[in-house]
PDB file of N, CA and C in Angstrom:
ATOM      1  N   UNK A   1      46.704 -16.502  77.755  1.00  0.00           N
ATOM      2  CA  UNK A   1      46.362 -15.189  78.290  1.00  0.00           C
ATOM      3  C   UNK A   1      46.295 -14.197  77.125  1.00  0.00           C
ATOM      4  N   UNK A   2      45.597 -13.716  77.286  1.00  0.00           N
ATOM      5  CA  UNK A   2      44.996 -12.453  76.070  1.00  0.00           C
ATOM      6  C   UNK A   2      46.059 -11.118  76.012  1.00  0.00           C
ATOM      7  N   UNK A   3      46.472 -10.663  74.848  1.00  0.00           N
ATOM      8  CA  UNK A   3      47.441  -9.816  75.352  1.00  0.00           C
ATOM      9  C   UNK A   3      46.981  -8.770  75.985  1.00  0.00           C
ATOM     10  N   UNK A   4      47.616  -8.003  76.433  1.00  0.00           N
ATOM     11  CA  UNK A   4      47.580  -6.710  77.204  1.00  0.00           C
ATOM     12  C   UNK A   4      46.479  -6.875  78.301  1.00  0.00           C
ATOM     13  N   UNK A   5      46.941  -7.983  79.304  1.00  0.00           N
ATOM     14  CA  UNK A   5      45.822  -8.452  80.154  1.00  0.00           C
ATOM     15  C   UNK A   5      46.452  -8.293  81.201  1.00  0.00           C
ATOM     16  N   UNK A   6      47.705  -8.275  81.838  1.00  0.00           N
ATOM     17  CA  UNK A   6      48.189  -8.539  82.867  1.00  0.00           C
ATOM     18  C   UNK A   6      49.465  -7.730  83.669  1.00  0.00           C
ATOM     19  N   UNK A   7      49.492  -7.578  84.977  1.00  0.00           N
ATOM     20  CA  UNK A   7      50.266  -6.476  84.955  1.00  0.00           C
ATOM     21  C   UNK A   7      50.666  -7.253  86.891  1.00  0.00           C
ATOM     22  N   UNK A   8      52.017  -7.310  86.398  1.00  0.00           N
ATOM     23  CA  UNK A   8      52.832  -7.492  88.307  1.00  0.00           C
ATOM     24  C   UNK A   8      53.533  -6.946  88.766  1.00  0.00           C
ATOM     25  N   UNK A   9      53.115  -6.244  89.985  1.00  0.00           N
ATOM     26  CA  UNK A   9      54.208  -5.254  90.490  1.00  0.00           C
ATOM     27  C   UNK A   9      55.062  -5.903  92.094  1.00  0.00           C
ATOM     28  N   UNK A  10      56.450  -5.950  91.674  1.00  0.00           N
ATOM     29  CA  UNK A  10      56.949  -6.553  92.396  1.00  0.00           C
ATOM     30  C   UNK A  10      57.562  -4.793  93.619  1.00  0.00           C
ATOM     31  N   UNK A  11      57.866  -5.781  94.408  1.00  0.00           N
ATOM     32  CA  UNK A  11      58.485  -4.663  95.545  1.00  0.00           C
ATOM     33  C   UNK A  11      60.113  -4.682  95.603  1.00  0.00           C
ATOM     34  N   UNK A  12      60.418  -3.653  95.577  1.00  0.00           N
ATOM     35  CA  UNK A  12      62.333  -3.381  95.496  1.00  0.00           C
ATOM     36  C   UNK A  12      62.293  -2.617  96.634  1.00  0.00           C
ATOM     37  N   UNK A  13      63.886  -2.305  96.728  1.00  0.00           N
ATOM     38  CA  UNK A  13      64.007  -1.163  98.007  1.00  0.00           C
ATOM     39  C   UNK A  13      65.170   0.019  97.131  1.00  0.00           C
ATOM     40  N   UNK A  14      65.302   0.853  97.410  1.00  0.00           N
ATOM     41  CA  UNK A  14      66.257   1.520  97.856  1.00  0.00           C
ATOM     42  C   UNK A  14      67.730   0.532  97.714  1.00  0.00           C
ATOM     43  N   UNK A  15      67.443  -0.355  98.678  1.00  0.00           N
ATOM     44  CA  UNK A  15      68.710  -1.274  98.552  1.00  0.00           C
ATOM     45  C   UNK A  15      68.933  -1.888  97.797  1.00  0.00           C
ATOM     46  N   UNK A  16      68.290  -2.275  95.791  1.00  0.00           N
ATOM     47  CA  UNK A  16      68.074  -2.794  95.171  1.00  0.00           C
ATOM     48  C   UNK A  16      69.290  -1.899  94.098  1.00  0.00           C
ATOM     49  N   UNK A  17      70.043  -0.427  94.748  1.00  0.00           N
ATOM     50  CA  UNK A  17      70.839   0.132  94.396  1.00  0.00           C
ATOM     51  C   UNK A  17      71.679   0.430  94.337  1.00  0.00           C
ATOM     52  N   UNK A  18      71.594   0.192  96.012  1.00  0.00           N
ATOM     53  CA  UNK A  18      72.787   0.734  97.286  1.00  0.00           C
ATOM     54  C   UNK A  18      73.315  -0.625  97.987  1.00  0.00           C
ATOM     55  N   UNK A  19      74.657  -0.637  98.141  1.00  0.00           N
ATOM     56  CA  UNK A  19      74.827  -1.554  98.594  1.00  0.00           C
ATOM     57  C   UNK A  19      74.430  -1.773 100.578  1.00  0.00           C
ATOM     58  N   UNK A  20      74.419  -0.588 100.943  1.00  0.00           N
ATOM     59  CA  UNK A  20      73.589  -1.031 102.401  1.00  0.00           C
ATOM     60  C   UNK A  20      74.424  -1.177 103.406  1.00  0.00           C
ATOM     61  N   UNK A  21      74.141  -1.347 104.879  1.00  0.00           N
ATOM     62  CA  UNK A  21      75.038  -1.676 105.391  1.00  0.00           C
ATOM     63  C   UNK A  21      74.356  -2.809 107.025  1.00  0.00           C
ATOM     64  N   UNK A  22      75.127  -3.699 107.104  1.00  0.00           N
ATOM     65  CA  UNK A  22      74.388  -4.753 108.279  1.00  0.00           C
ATOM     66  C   UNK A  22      73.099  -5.399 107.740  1.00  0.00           C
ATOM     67  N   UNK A  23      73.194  -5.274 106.598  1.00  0.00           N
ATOM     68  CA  UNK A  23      71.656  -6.317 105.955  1.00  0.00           C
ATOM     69  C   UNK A  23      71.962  -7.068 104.807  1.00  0.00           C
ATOM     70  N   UNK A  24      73.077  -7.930 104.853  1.00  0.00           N
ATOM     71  CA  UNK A  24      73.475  -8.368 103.357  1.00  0.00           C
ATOM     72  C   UNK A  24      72.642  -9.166 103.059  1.00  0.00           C
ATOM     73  N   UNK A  25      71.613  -9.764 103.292  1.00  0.00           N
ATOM     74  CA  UNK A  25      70.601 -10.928 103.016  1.00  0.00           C
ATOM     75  C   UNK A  25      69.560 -10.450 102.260  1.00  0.00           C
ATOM     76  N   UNK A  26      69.337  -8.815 102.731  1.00  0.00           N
ATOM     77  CA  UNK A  26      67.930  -8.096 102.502  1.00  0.00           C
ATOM     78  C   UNK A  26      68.373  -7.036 101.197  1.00  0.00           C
ATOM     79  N   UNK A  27      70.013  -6.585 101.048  1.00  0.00           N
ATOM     80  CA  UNK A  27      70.321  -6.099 100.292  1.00  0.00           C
ATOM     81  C   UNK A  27      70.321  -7.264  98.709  1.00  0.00           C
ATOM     82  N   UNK A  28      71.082  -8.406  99.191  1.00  0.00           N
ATOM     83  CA  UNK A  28      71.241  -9.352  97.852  1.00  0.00           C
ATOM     84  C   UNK A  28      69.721  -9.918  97.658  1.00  0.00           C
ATOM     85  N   UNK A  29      68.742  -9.912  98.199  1.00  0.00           N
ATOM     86  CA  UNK A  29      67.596 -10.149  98.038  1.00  0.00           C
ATOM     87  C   UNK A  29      66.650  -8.891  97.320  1.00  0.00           C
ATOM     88  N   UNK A  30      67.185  -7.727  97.739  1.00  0.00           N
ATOM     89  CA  UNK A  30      66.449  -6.486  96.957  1.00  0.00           C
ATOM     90  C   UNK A  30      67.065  -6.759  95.666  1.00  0.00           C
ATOM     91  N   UNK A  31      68.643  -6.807  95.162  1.00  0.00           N
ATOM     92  CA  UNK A  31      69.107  -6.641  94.149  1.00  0.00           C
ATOM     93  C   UNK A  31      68.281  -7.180  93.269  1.00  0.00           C
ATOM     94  N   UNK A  32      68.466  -9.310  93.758  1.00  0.00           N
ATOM     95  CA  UNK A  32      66.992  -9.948  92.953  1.00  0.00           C
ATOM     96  C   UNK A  32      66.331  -9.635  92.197  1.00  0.00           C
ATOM     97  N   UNK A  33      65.273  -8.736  93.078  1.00  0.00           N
ATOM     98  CA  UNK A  33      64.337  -8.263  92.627  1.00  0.00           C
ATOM     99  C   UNK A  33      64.179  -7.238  91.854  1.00  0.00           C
ATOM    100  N   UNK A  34      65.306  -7.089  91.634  1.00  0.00           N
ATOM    101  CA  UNK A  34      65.277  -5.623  90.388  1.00  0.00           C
ATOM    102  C   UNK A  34      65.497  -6.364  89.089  1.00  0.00           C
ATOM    103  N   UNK A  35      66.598  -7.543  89.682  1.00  0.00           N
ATOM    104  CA  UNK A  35      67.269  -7.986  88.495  1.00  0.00           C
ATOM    105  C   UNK A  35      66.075  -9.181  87.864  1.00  0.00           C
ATOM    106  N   UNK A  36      65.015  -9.168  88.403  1.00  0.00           N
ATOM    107  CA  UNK A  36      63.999 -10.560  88.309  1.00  0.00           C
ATOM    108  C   UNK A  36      63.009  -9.744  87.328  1.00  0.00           C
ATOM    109  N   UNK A  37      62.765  -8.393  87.847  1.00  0.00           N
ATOM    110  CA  UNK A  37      61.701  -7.495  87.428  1.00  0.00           C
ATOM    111  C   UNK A  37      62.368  -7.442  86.112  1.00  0.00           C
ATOM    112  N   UNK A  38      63.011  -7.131  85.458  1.00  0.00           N
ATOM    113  CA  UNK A  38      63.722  -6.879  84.291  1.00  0.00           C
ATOM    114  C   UNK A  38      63.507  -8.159  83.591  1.00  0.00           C
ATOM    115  N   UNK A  39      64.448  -9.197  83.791  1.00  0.00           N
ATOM    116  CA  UNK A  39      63.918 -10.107  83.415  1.00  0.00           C
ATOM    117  C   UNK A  39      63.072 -10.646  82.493  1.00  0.00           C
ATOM    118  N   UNK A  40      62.021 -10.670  83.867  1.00  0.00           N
ATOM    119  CA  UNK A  40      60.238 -10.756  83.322  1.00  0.00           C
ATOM    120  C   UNK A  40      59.775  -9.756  82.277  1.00  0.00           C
ATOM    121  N   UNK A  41      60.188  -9.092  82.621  1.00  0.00           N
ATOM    122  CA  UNK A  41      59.873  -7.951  81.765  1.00  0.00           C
ATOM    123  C   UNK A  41      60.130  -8.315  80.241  1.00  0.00           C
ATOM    124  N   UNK A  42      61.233  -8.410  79.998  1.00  0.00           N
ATOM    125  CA  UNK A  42      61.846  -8.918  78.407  1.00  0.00           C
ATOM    126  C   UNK A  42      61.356 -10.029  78.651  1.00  0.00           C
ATOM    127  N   UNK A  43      61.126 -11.095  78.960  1.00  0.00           N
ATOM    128  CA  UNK A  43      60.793 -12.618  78.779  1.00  0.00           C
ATOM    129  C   UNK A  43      58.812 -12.756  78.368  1.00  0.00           C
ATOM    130  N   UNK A  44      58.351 -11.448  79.416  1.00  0.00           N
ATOM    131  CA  UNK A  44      56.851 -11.882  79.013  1.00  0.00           C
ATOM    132  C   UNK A  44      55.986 -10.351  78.240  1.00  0.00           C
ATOM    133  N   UNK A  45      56.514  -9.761  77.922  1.00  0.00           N
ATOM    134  CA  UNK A  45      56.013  -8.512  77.425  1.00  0.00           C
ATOM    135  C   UNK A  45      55.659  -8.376  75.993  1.00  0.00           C
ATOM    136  N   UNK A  46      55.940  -9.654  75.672  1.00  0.00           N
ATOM    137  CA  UNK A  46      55.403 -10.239  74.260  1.00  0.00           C
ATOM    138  C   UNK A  46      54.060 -10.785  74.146  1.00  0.00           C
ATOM    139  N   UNK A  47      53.722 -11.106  75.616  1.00  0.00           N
ATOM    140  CA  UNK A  47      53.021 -11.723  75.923  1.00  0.00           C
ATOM    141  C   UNK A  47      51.767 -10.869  76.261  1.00  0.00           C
ATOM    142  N   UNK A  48      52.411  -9.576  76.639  1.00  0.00           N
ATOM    143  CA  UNK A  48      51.207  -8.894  77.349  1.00  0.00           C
ATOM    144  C   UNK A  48      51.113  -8.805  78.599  1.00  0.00           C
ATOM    145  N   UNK A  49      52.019  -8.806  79.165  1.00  0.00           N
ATOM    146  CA  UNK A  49      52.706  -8.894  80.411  1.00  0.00           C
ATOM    147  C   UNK A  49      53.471  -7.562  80.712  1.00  0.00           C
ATOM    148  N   UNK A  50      53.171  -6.439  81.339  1.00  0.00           N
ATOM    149  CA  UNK A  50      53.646  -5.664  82.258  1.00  0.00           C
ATOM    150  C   UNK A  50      54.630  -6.148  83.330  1.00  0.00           C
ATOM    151  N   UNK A  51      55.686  -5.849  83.648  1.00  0.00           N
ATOM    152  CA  UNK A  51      56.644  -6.354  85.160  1.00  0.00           C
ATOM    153  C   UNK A  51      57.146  -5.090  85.473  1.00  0.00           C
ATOM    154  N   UNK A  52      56.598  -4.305  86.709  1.00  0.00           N
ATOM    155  CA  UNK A  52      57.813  -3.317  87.257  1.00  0.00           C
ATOM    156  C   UNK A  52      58.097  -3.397  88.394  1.00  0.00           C
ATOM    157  N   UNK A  53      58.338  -3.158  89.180  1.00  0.00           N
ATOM    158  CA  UNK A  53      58.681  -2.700  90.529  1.00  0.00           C
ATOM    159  C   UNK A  53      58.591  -1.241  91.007  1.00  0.00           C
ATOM    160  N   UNK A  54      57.923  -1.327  92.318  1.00  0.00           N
ATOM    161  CA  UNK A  54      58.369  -0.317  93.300  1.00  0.00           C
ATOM    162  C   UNK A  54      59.783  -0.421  94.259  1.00  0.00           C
ATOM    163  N   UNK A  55      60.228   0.715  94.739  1.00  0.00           N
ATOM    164  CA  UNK A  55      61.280   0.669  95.457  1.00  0.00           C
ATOM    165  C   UNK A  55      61.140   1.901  96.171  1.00  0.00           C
ATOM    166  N   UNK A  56      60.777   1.193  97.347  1.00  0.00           N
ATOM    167  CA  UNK A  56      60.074   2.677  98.877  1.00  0.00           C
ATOM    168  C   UNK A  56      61.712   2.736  99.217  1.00  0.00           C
ATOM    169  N   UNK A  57      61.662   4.156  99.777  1.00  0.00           N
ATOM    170  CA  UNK A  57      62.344   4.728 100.322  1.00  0.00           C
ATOM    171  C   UNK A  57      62.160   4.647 101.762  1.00  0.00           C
ATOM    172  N   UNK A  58      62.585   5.771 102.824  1.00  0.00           N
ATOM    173  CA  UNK A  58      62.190   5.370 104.232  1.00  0.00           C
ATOM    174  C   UNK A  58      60.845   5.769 104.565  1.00  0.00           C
ATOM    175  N   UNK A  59      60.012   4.695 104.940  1.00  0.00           N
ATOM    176  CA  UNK A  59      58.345   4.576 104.628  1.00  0.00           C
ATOM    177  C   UNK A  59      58.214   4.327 105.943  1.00  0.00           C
ATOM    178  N   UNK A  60      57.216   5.398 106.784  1.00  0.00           N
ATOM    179  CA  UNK A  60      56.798   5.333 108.247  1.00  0.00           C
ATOM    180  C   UNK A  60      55.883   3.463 107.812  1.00  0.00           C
ATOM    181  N   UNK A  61      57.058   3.062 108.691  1.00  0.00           N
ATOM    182  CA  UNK A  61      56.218   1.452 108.817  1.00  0.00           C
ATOM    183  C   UNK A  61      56.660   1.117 110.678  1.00  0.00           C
ATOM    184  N   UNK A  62      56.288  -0.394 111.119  1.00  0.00           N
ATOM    185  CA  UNK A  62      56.592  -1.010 111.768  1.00  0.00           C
ATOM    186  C   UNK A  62      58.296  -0.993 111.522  1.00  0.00           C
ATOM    187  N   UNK A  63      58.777  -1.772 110.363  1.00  0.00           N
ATOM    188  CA  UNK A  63      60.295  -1.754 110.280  1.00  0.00           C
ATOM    189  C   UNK A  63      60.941  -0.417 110.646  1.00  0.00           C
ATOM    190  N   UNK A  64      60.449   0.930 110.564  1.00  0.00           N
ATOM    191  CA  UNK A  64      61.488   1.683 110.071  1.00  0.00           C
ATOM    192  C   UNK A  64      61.028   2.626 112.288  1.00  0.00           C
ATOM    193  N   UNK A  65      60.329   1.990 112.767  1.00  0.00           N
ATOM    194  CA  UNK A  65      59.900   2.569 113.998  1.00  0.00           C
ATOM    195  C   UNK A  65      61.010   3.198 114.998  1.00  0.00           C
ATOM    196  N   UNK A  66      62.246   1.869 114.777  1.00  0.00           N
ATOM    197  CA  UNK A  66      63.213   2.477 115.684  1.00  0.00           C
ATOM    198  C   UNK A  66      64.210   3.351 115.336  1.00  0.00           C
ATOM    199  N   UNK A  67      64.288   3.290 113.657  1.00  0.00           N
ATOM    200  CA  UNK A  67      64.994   4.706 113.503  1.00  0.00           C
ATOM    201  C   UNK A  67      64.313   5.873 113.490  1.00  0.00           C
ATOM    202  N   UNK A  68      63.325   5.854 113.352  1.00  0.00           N
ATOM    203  CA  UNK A  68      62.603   7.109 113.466  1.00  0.00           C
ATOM    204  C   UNK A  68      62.742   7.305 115.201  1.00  0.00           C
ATOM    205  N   UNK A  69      62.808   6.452 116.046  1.00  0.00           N
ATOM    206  CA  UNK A  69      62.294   6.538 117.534  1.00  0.00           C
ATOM    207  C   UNK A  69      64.074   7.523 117.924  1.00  0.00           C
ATOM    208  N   UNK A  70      64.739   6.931 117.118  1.00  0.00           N
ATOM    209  CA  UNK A  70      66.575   7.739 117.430  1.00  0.00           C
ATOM    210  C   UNK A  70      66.788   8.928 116.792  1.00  0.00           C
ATOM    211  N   UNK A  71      66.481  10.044 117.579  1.00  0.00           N
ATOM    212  CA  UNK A  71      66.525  11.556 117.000  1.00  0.00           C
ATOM    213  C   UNK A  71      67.723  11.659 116.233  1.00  0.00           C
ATOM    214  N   UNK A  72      68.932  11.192 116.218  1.00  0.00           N
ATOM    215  CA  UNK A  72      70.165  11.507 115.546  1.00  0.00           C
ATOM    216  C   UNK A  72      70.195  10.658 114.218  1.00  0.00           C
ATOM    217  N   UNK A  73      69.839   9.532 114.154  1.00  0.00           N
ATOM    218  CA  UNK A  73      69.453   8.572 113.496  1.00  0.00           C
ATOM    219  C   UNK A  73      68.542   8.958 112.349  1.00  0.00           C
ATOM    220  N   UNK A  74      67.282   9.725 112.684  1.00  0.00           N
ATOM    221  CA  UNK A  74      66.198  10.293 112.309  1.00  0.00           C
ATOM    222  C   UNK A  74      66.571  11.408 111.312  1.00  0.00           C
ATOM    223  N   UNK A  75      67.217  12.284 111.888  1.00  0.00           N
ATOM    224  CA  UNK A  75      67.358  13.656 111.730  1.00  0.00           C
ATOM    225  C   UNK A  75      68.506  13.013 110.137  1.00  0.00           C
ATOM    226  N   UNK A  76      69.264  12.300 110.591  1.00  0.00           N
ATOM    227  CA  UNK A  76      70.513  11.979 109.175  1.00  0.00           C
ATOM    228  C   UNK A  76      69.533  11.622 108.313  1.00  0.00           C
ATOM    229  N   UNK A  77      68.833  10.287 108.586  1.00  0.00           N
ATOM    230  CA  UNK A  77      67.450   9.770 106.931  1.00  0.00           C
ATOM    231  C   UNK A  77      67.441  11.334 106.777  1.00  0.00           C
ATOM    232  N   UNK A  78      66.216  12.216 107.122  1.00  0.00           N
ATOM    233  CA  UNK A  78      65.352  12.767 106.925  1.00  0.00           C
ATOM    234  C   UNK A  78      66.722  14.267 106.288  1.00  0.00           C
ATOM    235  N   UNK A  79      67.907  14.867 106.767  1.00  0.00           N
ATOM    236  CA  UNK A  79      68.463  15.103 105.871  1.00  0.00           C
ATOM    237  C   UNK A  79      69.170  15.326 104.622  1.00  0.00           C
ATOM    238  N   UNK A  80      68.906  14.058 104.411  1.00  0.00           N
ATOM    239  CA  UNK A  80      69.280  12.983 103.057  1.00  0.00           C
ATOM    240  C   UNK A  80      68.070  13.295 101.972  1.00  0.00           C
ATOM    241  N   UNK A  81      66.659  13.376 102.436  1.00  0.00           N
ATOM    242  CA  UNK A  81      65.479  12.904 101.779  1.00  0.00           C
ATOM    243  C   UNK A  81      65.302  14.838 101.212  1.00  0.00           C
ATOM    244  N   UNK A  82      65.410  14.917  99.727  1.00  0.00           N
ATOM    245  CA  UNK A  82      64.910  16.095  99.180  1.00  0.00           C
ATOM    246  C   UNK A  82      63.296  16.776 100.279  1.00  0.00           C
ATOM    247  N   UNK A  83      62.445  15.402  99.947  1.00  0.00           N
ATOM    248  CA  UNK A  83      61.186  15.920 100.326  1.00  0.00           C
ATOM    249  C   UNK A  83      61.008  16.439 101.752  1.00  0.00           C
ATOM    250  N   UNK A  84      62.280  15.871 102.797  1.00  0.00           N
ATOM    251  CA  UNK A  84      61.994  16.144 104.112  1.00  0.00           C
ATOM    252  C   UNK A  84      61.365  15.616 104.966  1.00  0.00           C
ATOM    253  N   UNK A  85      60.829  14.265 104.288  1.00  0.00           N
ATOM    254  CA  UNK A  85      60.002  13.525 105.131  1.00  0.00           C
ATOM    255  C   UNK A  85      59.912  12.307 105.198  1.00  0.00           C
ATOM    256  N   UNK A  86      59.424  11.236 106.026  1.00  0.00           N
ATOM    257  CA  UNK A  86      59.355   9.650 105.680  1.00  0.00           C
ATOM    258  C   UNK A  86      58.153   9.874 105.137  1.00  0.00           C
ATOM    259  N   UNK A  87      58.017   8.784 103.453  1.00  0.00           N
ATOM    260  CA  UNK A  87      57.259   8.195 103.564  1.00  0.00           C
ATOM    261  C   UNK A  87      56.132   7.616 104.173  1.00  0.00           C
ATOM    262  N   UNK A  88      54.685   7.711 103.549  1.00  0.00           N
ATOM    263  CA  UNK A  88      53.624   7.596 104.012  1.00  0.00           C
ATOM    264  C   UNK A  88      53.211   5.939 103.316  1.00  0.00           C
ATOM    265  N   UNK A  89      52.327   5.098 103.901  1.00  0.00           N
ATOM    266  CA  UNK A  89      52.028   3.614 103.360  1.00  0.00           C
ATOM    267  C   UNK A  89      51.188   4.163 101.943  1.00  0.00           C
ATOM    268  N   UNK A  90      50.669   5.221 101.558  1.00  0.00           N
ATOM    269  CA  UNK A  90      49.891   5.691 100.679  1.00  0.00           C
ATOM    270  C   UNK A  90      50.976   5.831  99.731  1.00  0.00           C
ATOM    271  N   UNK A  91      51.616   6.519  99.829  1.00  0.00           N
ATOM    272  CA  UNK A  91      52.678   6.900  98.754  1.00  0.00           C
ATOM    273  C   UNK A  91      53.460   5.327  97.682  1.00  0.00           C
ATOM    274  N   UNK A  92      53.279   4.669  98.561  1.00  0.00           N
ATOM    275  CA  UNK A  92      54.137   3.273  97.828  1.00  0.00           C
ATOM    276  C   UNK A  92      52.012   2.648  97.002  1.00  0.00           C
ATOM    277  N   UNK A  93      51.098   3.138  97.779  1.00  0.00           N
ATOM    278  CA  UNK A  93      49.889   2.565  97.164  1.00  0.00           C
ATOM    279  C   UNK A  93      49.552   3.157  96.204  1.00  0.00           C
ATOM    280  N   UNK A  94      49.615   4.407  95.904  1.00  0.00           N
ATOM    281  CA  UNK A  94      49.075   5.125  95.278  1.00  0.00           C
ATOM    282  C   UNK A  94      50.229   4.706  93.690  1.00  0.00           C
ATOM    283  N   UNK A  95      51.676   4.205  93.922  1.00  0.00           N
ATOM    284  CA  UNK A  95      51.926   3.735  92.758  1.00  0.00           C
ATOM    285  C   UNK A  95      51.940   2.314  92.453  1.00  0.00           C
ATOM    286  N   UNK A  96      51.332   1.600  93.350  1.00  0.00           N
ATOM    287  CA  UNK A  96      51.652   0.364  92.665  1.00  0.00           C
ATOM    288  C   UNK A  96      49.493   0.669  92.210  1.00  0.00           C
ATOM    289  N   UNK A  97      48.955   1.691  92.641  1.00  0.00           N
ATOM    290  CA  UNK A  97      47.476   1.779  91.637  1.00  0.00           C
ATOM    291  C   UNK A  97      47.911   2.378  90.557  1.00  0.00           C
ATOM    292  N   UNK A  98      48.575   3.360  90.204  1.00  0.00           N
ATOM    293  CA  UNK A  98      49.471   3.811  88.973  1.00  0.00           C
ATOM    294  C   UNK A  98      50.367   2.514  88.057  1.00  0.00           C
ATOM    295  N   UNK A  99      50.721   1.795  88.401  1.00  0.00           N
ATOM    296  CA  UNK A  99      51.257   0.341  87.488  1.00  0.00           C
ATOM    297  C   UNK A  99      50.551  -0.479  87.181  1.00  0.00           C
ATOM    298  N   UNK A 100      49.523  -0.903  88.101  1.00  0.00           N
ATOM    299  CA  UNK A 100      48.316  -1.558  87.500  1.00  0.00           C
ATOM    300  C   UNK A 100      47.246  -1.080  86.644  1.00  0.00           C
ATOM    301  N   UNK A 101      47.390   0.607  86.435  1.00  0.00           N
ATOM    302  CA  UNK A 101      45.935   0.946  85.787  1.00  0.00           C
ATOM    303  C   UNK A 101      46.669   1.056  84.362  1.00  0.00           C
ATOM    304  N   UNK A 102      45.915   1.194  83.082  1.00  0.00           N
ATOM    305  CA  UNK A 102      45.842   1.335  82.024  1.00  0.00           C
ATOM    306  C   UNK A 102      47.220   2.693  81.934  1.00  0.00           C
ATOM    307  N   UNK A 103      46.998   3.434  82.730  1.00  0.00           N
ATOM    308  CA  UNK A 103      48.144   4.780  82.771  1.00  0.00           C
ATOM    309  C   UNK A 103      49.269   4.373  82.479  1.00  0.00           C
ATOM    310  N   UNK A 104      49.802   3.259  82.416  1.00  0.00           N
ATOM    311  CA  UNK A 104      50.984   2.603  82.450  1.00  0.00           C
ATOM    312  C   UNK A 104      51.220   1.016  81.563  1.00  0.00           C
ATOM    313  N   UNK A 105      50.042   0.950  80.257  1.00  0.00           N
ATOM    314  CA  UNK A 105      50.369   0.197  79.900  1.00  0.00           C
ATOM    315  C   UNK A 105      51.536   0.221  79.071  1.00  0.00           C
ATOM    316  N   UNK A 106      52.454   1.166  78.864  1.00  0.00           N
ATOM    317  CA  UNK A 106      53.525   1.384  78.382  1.00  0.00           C
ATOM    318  C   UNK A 106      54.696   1.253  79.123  1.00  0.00           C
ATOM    319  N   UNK A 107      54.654   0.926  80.353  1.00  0.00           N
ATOM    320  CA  UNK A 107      56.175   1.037  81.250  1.00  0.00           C
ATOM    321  C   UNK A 107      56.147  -0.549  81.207  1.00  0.00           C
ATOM    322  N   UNK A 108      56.966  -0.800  81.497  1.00  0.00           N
ATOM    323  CA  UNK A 108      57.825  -2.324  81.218  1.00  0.00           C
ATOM    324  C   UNK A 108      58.967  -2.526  81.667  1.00  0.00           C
ATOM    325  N   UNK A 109      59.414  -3.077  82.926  1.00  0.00           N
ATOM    326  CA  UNK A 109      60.814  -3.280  83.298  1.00  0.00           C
ATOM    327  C   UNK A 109      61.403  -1.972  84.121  1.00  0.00           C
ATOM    328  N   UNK A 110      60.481  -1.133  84.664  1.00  0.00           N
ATOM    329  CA  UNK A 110      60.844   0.183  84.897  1.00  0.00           C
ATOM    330  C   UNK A 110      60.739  -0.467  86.898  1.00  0.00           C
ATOM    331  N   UNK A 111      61.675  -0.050  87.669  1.00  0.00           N
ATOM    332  CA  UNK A 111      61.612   0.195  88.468  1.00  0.00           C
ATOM    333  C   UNK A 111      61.349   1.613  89.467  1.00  0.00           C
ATOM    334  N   UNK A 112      60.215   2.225  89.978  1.00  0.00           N
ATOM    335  CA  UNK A 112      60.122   3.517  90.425  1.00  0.00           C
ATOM    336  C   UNK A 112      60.684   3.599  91.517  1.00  0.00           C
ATOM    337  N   UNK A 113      61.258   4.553  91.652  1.00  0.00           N
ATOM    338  CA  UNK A 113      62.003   4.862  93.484  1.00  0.00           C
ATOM    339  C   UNK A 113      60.665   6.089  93.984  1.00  0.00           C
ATOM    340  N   UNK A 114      60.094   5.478  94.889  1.00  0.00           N
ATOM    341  CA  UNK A 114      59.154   6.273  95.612  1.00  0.00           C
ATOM    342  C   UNK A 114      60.221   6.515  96.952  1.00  0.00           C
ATOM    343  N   UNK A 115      60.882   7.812  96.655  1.00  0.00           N
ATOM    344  CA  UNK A 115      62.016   7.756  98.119  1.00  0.00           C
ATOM    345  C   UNK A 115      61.776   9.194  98.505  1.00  0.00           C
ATOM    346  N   UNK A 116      61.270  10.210  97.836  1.00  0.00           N
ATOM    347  CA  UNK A 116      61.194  11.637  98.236  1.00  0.00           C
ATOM    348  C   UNK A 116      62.398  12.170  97.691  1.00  0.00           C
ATOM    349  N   UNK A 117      62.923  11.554  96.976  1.00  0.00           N
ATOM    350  CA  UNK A 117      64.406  11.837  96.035  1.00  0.00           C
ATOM    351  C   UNK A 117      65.704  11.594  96.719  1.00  0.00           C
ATOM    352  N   UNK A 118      65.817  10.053  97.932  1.00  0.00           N
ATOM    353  CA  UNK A 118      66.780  10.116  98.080  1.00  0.00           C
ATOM    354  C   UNK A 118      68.030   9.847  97.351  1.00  0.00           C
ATOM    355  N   UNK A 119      67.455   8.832  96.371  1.00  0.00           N
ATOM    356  CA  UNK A 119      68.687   8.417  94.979  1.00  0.00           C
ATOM    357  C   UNK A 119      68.853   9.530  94.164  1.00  0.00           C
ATOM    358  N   UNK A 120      68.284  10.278  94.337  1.00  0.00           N
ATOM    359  CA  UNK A 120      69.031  11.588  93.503  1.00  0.00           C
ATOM    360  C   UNK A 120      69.561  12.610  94.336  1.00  0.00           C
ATOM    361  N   UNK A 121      70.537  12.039  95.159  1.00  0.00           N
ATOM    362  CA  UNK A 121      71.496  12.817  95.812  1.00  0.00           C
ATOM    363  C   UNK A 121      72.982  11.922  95.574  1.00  0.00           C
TER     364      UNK A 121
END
């Protein structure tokens, strides 16, 4: 592979930070993936190899339907979140098109929290 040819963006969560609570499978499985992204990162970046990760915050999806559907439930996320809002499916797209384009052939091993700033509380 030719250098500076290649670029993989893996998916993290939020929980890739936090230890979580009632999801230990999905939490030790996010960790993984932070700890995999890194990794790769030092192992192929010699190579020409980009590795980062995203890590969505609470992202209006299918998964996140029934806490959003529990006003008390709702209202705690969305107090937490600087921006005030869930997550849009655009917001997690719009950076994993930011890791793949040239804009970023300099990040390496970087995991982004697309959360609306909940890890910085």
């Amino acid at each position: 592979l030719p250098r500076g040819m290649g670029k993989i963006v893996n998916i993290a969560s939020l929980l890739s930070f936090q230890g979580g609570i009632r999801v230990p499978s999905y939490t030790a499985s996010k960790h993984g993936v932070a700890g995999l992204t890194k990794l790769m990162a030092n192992e192929w970046a010699a190579k020409g190899l980009n590795v980062n990760a995203i890590a969505p915050g609470y992202i209006e999806t299918n998964n996140t339907e029934a806490l959003r559907a529990d006003p008390d439930r709702s209202r705690a996320i969305l107090d937490r979140i600087p921006a005030g809002r869930w997550g849009k499916a655009q917001d997690i797209g719009q950076t994993a098109v930011f890791l793949a384009a040239p804009a970023s052939d300099y990040i390496n091993g970087a995991i982004l929290n697309v959360d609306g700033g909940w890890l910085a509380r």
